[in-house]
Protein backbone atom coordinates (compact mmCIF):
# COMPACT_ATOMS: atom_id res chain seq x y z
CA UNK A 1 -93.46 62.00 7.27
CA UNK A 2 -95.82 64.43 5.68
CA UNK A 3 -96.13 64.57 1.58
CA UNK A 4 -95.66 67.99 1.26
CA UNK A 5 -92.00 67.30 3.21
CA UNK A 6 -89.00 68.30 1.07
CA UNK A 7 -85.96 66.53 1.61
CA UNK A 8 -82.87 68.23 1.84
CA UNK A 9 -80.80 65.65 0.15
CA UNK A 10 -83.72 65.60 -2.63
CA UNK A 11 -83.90 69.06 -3.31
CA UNK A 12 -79.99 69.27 -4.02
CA UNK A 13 -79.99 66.78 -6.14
CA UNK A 14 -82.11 68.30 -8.64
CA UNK A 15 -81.00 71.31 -10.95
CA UNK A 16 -82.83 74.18 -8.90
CA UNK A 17 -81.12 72.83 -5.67
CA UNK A 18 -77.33 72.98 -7.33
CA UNK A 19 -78.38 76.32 -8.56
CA UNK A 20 -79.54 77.59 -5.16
CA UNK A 21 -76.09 75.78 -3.68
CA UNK A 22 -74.06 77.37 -6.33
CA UNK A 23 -75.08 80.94 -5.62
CA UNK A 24 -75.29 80.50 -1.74
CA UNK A 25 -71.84 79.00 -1.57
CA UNK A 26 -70.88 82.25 -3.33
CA UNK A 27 -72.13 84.12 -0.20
CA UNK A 28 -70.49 81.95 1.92
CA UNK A 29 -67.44 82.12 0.17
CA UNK A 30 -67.33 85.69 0.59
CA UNK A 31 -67.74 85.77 4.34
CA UNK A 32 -64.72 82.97 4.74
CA UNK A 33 -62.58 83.40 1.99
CA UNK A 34 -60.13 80.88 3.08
CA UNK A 35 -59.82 78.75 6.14
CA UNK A 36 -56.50 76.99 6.69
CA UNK A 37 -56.09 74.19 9.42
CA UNK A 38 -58.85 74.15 11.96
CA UNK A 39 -62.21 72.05 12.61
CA UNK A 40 -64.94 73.07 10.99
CA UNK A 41 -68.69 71.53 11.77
CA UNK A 42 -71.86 72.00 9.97
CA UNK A 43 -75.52 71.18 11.47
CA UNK A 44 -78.28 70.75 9.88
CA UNK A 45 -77.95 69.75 5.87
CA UNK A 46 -74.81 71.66 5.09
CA UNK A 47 -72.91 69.04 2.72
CA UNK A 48 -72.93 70.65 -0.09
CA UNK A 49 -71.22 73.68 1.56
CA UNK A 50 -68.44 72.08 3.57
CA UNK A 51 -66.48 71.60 0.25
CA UNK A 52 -65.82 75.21 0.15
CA UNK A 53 -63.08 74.77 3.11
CA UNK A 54 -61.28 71.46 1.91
CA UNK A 55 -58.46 72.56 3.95
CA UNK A 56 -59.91 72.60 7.20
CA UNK A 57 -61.16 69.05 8.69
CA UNK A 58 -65.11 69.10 8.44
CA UNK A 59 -67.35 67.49 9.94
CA UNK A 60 -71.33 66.72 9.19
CA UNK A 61 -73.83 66.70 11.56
CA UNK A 62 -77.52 66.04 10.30
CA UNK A 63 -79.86 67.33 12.06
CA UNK A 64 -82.79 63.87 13.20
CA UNK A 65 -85.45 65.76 11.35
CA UNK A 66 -87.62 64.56 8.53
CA UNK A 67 -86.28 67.46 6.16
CA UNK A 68 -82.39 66.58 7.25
CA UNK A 69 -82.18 62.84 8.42
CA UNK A 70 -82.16 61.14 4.73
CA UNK A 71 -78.02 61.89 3.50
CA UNK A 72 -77.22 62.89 0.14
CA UNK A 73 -75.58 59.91 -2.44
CA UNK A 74 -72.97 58.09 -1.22
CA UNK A 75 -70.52 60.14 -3.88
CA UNK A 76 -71.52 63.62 -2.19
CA UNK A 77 -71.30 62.43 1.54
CA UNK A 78 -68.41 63.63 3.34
CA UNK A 79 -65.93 61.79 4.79
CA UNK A 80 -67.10 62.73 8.59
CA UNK A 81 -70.51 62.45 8.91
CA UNK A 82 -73.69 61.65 11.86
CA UNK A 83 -77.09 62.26 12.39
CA UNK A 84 -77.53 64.25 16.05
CA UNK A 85 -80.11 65.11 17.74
CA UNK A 86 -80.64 68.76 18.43
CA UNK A 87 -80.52 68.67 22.08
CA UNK A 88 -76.96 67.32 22.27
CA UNK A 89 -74.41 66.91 20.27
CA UNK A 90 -72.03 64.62 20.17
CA UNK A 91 -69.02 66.77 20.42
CA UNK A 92 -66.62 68.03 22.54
CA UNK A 93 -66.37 71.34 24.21
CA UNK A 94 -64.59 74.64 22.98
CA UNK A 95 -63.63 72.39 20.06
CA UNK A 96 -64.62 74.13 16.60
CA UNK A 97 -62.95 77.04 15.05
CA UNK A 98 -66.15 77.56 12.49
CA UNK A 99 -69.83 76.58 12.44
CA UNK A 100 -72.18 76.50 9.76
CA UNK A 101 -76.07 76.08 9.72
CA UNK A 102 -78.28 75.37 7.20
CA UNK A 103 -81.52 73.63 7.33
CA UNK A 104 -81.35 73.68 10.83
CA UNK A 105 -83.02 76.61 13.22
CA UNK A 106 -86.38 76.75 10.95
CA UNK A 107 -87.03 72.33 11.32
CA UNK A 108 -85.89 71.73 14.53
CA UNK A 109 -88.39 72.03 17.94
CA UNK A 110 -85.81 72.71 19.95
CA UNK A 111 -83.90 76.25 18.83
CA UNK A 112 -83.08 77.26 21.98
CA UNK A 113 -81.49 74.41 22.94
CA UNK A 114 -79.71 74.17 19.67
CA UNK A 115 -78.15 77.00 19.81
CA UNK A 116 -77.29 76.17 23.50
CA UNK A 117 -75.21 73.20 22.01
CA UNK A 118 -73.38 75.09 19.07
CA UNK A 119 -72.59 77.62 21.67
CA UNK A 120 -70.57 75.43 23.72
CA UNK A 121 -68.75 73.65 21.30
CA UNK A 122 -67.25 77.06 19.56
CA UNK A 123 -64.33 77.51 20.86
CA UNK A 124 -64.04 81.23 22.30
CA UNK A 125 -62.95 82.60 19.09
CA UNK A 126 -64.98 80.66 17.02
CA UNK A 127 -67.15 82.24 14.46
CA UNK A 128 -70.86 81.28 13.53
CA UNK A 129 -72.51 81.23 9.75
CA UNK A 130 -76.33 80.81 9.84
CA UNK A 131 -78.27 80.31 6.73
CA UNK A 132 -82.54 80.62 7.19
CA UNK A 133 -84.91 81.25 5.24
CA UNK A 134 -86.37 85.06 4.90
CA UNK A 135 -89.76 85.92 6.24
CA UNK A 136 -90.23 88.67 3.57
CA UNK A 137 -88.29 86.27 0.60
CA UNK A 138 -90.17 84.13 -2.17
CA UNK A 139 -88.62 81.00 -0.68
CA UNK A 140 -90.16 81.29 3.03
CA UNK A 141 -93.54 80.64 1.04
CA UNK A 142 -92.74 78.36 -1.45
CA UNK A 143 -93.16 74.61 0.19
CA UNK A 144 -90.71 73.06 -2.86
CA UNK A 145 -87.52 73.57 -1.03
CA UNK A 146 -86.35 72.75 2.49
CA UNK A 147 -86.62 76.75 2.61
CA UNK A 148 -89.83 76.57 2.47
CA UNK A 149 -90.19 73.66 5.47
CA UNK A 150 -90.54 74.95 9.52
CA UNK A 151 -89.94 78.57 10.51
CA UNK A 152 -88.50 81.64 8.58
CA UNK A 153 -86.99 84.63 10.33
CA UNK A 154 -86.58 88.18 9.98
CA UNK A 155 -83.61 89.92 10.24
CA UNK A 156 -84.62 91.41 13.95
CA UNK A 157 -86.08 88.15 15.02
CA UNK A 158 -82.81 85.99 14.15
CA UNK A 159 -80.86 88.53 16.09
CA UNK A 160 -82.63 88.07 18.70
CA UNK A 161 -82.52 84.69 18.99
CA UNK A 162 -79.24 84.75 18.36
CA UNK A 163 -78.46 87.01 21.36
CA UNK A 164 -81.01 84.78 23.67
CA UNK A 165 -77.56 82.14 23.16
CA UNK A 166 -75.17 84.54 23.91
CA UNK A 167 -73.97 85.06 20.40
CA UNK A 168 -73.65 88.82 18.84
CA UNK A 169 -74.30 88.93 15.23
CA UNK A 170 -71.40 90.74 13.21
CA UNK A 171 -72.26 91.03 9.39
CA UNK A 172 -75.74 90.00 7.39
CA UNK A 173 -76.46 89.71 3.91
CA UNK A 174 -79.17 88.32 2.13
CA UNK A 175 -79.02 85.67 -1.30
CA UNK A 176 -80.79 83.30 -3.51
CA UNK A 177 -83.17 86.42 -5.61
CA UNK A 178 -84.08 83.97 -7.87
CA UNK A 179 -87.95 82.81 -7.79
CA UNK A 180 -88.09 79.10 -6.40
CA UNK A 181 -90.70 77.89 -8.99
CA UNK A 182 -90.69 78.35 -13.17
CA UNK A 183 -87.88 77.92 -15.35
CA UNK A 184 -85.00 79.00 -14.21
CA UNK A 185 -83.54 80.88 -17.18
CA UNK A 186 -80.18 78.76 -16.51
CA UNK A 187 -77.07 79.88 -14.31
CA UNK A 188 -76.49 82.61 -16.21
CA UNK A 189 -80.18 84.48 -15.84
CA UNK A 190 -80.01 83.42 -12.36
CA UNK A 191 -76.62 85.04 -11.58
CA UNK A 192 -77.82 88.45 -12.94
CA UNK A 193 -80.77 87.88 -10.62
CA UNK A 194 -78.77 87.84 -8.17
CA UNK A 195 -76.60 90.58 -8.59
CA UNK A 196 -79.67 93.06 -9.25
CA UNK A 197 -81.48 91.96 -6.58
CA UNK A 198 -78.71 92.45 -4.13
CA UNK A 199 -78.38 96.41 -5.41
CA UNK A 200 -81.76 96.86 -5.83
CA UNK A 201 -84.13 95.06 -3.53
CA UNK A 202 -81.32 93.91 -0.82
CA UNK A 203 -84.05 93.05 1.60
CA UNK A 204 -86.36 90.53 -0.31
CA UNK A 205 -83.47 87.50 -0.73
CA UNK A 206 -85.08 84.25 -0.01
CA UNK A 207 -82.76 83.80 2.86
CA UNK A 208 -80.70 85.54 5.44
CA UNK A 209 -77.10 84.26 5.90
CA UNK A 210 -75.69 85.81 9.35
CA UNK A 211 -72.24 85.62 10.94
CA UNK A 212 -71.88 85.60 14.10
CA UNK A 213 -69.65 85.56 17.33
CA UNK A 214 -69.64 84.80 21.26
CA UNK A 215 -70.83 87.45 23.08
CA UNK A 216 -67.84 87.54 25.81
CA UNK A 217 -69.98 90.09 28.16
CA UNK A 218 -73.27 88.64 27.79
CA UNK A 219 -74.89 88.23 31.36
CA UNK A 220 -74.29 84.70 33.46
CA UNK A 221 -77.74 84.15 33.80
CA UNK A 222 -78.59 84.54 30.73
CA UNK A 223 -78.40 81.35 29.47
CA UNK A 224 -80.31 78.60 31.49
CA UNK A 225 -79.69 74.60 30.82
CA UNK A 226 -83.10 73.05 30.05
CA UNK A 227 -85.20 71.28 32.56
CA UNK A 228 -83.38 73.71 34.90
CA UNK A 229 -84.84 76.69 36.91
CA UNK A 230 -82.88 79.42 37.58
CA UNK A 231 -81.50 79.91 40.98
CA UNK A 232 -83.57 82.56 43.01
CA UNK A 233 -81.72 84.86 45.70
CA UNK A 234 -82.80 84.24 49.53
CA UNK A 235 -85.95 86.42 50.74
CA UNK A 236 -84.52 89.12 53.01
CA UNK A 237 -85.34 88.81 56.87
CA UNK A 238 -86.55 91.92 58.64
CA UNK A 239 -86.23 92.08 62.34
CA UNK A 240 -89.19 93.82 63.82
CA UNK A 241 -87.88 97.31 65.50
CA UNK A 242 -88.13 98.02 68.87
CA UNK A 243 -90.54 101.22 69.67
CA UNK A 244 -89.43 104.18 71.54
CA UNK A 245 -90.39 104.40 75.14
CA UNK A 246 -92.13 107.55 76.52
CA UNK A 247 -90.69 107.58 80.12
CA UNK A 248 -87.36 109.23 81.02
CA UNK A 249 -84.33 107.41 80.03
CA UNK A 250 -83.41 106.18 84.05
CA UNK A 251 -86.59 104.53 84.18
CA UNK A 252 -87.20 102.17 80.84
CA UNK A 253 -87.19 98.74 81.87
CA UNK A 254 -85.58 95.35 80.13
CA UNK A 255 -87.93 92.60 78.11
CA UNK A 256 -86.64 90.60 81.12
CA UNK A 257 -88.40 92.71 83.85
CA UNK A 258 -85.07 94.01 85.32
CA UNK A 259 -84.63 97.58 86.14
CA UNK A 260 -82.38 100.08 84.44
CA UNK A 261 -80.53 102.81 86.35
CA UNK A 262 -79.11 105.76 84.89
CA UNK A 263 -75.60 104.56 85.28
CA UNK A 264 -75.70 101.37 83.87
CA UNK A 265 -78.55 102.50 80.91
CA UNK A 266 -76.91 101.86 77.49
CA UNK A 267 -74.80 104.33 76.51
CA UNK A 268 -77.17 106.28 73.97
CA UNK A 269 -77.59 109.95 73.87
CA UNK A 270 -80.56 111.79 74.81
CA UNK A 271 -83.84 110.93 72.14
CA UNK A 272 -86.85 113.17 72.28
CA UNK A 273 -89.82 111.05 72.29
CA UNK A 274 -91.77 110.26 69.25
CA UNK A 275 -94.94 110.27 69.10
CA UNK A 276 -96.95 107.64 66.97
């Protein structure tokens, strides 16, 4: 593990990590007000965010990364919990009604295949929440959060990736205004923060939470399992055409050497000779 690694469950459990929880969860909040009955699942490091649907039955899954894989104290894990690896889950098909990722698409190797997974265990209403850090955001740069560990995204490019798995993205927002190093002024200084930096510089959050759905019309083929190729269409066969004879239609002769009479030619009408 390198040094400069921060660990999820680390970072949380200091005062700028409860802040940055308390403020995201606001966000998240907002985009699932309530959530009654139902499975919900969470990959990457999303404990401290699964509390915010207590009535739904939710379920861990940490991400085997070194930025993940440590869990939080044994009075903030949840009661369902696992570490996974991102190339298969341990889940069951069309089984989740809600999905939330944080700390997960910018520390894993394998996003494509990621998303692959969480794609197949939504069920075909399910609805996606994805949390990453923002390319243009203070906390992309900063290396003293998990933010600041693997991969941010843009706005365009997390689309995009998004609709690579054959999911369309409905709503974005971005959150956490506050700068990730310094004092931080308290809750209070960092709510108004927020709230100004979401009117004034909306753009410029330190991450990028997305919702998003199945895409019920994306292309078959879109979407190929890995270690597989896709399956290529047979080459078309030409059969070579037979040239046009110069000599009167009563005369042509077979391939077989036979003669052909007038009478019993081939029915075809009268062809003026080409020339070639």
């Amino acid at each position: 593990m390198q040094e400069n690694t921060r660990i999820a469950s680390q970072f949380y459990a200091s005062s700028r990590g409860r802040l940055a929880a308390t403020h995201l969860r606001r966000h998240l909040s907002a985009f699932w007000p309530d959530i009654r009955g139902g499975n919900v699942l969470g990959v990457g490091y999303a404990a401290p965010y699964l509390s915010l649907w207590e009535q739904a039955t939710c379920v861990s899954a940490r991400l085997d990364t070194p930025v993940t894989r440590p869990g939080p104290a044994q009075e903030q894990t949840p009661m369902r919990e696992c570490v996974a690896s991102g190339t298969m889950l341990p889940f069951c098909d069309l089984f989740f009604d809600r999905v939330v990722m944080v700390h997960a698409l910018e520390v894993t190797d394998a996003r494509a295949a990621l998303l692959r997974q969480v794609w197949k265990v939504m069920k075909d209403d399910a609805r996606l929440l994805v949390v990453v850090p923002n390319r243009s955001g203070m906390w992309a740069h900063a290396d003293t959060s998990p933010f600041g560990q693997g991969t941010p995204f843009s706005h365009r490019q997390i689309t995009r990736a998004l609709a690579d798995a054959c999911l369309r993205v409905e709503r974005h927002e971005n959150a956490l205004y506050f700068p990730p190093i310094g004092p931080t002024g308290g809750r209070r200084w960092a709510g108004v923060m927020e709230r100004a930096g979401t009117r004034v510089l909306p753009y410029l959050g330190g991450v990028c939470v997305i919702e998003a759905v199945k895409d019920a019309y994306a292309p078959v083929g879109s979407i190929t399992p890995p270690g597989l190729a896709p399956a290529l269409a047979p080459a078309l066969r030409l059969r070579r055409a037979e040239a046009f004879s110069h000599a009167p239609r009563h005369d042509r002769t077979r391939r077989d050497g036979g003669e052909t009479t007038g009478e019993n030619a081939p029915g075809h009408a009268p062809t003026t000779a080409l020339r070639s």
